[in-house]
Protein backbone atom coordinates (compact mmCIF):
# COMPACT_ATOMS: atom_id res chain seq x y z
CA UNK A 1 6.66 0.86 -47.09
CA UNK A 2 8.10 2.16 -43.94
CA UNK A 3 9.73 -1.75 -42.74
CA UNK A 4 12.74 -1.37 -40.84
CA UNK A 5 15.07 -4.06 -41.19
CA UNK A 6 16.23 -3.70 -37.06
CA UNK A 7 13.07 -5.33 -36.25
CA UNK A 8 13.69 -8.13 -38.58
CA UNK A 9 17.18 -8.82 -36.71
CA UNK A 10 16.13 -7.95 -33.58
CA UNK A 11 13.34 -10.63 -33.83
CA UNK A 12 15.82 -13.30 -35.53
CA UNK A 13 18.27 -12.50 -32.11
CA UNK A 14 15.70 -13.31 -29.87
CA UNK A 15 14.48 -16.22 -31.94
CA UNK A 16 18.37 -17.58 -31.19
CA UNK A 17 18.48 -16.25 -27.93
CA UNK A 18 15.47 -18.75 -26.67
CA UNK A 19 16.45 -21.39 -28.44
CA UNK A 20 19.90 -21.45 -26.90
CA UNK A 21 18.01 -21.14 -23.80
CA UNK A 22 16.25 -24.07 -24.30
CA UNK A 23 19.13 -26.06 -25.38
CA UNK A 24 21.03 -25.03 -22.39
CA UNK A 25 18.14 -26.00 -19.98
């Protein structure tokens, strides 16, 4: 298994990124 963990933050950073977004808005 080839899973790079960078993906798994980079999704979980976006995932915060839009929700803060959405809070702001």
């Amino acid at each position: 298994m080839s899973v790079k963990p960078s993906a798994f933050i980079a999704s979980a950073v976006l995932l915060s990124i839009v929700s803060r977004q959405r809070l702001a808005s």
